[in-house]
C-alpha atoms as a PDB file:
ATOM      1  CA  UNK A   1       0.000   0.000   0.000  1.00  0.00           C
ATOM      2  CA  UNK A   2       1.201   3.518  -1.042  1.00  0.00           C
ATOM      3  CA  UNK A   3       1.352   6.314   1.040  1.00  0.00           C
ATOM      4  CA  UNK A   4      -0.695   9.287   0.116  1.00  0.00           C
ATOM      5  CA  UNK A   5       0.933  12.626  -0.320  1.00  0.00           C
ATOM      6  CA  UNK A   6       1.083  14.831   2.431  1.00  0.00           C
ATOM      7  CA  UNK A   7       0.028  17.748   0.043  1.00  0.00           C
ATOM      8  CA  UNK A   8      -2.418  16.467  -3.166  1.00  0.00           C
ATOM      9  CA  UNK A   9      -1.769  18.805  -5.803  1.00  0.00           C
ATOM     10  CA  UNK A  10      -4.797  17.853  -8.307  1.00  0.00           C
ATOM     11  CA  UNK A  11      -4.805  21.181  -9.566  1.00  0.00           C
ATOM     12  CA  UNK A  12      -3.367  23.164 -12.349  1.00  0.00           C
ATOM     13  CA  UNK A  13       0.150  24.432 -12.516  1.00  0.00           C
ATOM     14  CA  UNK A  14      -1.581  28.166 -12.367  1.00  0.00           C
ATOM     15  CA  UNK A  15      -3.636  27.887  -9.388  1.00  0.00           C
ATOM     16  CA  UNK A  16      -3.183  29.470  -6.606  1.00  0.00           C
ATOM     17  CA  UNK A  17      -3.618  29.418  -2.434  1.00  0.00           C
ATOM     18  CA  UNK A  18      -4.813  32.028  -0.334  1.00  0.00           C
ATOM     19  CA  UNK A  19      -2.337  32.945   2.486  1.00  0.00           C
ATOM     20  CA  UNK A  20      -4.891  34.518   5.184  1.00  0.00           C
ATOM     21  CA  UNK A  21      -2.169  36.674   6.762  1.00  0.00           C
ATOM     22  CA  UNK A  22      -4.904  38.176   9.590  1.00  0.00           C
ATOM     23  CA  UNK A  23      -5.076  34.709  10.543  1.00  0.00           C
ATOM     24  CA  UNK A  24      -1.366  33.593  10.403  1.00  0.00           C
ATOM     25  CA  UNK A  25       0.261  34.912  13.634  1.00  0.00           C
ATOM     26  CA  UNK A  26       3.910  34.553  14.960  1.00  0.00           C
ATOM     27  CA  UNK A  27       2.122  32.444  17.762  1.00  0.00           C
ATOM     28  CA  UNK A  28       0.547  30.097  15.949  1.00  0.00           C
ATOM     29  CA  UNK A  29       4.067  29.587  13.817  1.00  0.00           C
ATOM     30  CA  UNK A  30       2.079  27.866  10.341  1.00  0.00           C
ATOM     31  CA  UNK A  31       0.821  29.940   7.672  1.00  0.00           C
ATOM     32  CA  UNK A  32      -3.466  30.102   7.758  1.00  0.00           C
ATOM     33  CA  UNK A  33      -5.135  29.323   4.175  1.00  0.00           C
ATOM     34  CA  UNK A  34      -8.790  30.170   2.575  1.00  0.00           C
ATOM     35  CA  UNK A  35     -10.198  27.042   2.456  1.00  0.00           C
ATOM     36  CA  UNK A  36     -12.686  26.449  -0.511  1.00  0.00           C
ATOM     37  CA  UNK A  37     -15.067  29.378  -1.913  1.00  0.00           C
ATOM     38  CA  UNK A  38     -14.370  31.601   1.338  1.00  0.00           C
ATOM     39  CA  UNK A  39     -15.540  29.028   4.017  1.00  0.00           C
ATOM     40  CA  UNK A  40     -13.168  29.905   7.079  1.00  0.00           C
ATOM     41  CA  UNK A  41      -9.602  29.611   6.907  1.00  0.00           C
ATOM     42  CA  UNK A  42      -7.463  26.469   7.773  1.00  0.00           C
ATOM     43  CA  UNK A  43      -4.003  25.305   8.773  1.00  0.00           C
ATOM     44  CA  UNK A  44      -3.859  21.862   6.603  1.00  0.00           C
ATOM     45  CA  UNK A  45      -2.897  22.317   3.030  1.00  0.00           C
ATOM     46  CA  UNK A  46      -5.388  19.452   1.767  1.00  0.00           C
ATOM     47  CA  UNK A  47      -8.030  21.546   2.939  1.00  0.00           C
ATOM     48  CA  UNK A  48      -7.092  24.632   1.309  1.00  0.00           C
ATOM     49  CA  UNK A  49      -8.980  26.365  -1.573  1.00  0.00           C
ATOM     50  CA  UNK A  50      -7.250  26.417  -4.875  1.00  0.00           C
ATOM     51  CA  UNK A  51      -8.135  29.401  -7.018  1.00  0.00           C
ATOM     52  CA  UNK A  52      -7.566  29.888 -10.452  1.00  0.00           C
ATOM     53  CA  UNK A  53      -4.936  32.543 -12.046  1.00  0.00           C
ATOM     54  CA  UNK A  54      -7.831  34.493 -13.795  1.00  0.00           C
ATOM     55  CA  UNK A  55      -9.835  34.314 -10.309  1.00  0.00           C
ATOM     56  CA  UNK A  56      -6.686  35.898  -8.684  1.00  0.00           C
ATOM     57  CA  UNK A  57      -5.942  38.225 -11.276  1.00  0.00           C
ATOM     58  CA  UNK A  58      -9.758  39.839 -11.315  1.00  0.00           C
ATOM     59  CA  UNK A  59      -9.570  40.860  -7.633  1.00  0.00           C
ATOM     60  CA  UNK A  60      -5.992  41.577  -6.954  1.00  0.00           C
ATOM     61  CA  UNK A  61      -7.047  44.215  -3.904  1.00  0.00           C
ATOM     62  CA  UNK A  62      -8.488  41.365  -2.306  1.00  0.00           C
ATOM     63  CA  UNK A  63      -6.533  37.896  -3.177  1.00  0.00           C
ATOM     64  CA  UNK A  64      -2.905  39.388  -3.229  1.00  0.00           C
ATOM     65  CA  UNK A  65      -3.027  42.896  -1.188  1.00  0.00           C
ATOM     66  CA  UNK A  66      -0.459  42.131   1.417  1.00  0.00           C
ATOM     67  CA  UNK A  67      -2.577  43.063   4.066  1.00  0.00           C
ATOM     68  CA  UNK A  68      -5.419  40.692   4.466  1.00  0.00           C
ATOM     69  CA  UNK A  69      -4.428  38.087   2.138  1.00  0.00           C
ATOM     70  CA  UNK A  70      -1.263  37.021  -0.435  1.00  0.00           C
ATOM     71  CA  UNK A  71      -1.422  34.118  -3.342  1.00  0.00           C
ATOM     72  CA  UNK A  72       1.304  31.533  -3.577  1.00  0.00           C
ATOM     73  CA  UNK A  73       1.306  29.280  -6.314  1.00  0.00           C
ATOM     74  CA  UNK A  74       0.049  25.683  -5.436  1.00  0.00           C
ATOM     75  CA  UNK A  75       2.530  24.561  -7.062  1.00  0.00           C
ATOM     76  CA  UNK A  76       4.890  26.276  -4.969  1.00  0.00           C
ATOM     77  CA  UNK A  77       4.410  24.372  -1.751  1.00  0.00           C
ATOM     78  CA  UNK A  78       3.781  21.220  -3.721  1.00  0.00           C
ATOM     79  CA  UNK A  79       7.264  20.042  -2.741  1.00  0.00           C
ATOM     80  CA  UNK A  80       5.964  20.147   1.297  1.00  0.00           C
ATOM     81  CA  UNK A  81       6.318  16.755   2.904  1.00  0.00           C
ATOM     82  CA  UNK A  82       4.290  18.242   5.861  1.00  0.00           C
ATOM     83  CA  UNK A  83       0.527  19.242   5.950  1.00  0.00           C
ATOM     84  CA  UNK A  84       1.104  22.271   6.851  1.00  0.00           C
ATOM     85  CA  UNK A  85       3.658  25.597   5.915  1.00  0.00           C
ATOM     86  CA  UNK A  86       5.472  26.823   8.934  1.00  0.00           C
ATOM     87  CA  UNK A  87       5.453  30.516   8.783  1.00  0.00           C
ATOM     88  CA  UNK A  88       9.581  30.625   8.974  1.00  0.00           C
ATOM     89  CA  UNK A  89       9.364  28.814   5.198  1.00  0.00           C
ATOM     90  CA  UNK A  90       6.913  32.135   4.230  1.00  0.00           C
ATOM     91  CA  UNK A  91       9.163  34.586   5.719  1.00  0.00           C
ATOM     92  CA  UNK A  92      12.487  33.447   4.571  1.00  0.00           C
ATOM     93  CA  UNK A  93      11.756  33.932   1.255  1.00  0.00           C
ATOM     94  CA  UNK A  94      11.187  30.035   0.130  1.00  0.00           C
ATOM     95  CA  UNK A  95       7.541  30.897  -0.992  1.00  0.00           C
ATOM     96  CA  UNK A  96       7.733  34.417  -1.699  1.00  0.00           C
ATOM     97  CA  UNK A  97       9.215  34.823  -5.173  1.00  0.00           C
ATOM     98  CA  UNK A  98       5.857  33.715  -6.412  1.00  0.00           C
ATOM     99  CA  UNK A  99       3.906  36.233  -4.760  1.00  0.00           C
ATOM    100  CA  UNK A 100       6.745  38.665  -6.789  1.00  0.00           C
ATOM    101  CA  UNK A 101       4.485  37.610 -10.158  1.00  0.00           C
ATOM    102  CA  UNK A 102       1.642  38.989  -8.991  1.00  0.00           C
ATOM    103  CA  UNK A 103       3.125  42.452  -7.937  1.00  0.00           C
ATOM    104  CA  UNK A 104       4.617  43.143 -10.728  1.00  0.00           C
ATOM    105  CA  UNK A 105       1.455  42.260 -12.988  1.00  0.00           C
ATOM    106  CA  UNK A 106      -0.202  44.770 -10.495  1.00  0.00           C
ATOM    107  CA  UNK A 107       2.028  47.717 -10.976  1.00  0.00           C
ATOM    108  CA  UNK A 108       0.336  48.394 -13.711  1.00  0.00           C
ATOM    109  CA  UNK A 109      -3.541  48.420 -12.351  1.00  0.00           C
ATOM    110  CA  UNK A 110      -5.264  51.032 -10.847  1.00  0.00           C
ATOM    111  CA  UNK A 111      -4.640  51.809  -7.024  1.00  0.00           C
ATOM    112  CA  UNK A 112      -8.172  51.217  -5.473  1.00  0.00           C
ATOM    113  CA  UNK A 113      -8.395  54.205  -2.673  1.00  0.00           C
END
């Protein structure tokens, strides 16, 4: 019998998670994601939400401010062997040159007030 993967990546190479960073604190030391269609937030990256690129990229101000919330790529934490993404991986920089996609396609949008 096989083991299954810690992290079940069944998704597209462009979809994205949800960091809730209101809900990640130093405390709590793993990173909190948007489950599925905005129900709560969770810990465990099986129960995450995956969102799609174009999903993402209609409502930057809200899926990738930097204040309430930041998309990763799924595919970025993919590689995890753990169900969860300790917020030291986040901070150091290990997850973070995805989020560096999105910012730079935002430069170019209009600042919402």
């Amino acid at each position: 019998m096989s083991a299954k993967p810690m992290f079940d990546l069944a998704v597209s190479e462009t979809d994205y998670l949800i960091v809730s960073l209101e809900h990640t604190c130093i405390h709590s030391a793993c990173v909190a994601f948007l489950r599925p269609e905005h129900q709560g937030v969770t810990f465990n990256l099986d129960e995450a939400g995956r969102y799609s690129e174009a999903r993402v990229n209609a409502d930057l101000e809200y899926y990738d401010n930097g204040r309430r919330h930041m998309a990763i790529l799924a595919s970025a934490v993919a590689q995890h062997q753990a169900p969860v993404v300790l917020l030291t991986e986040l901070a150091s920089g290990a997850l973070k040159h995805t989020h560096q996609l999105l910012l730079a396609k935002r430069e170019g949008a209009t600042q919402h007030g």
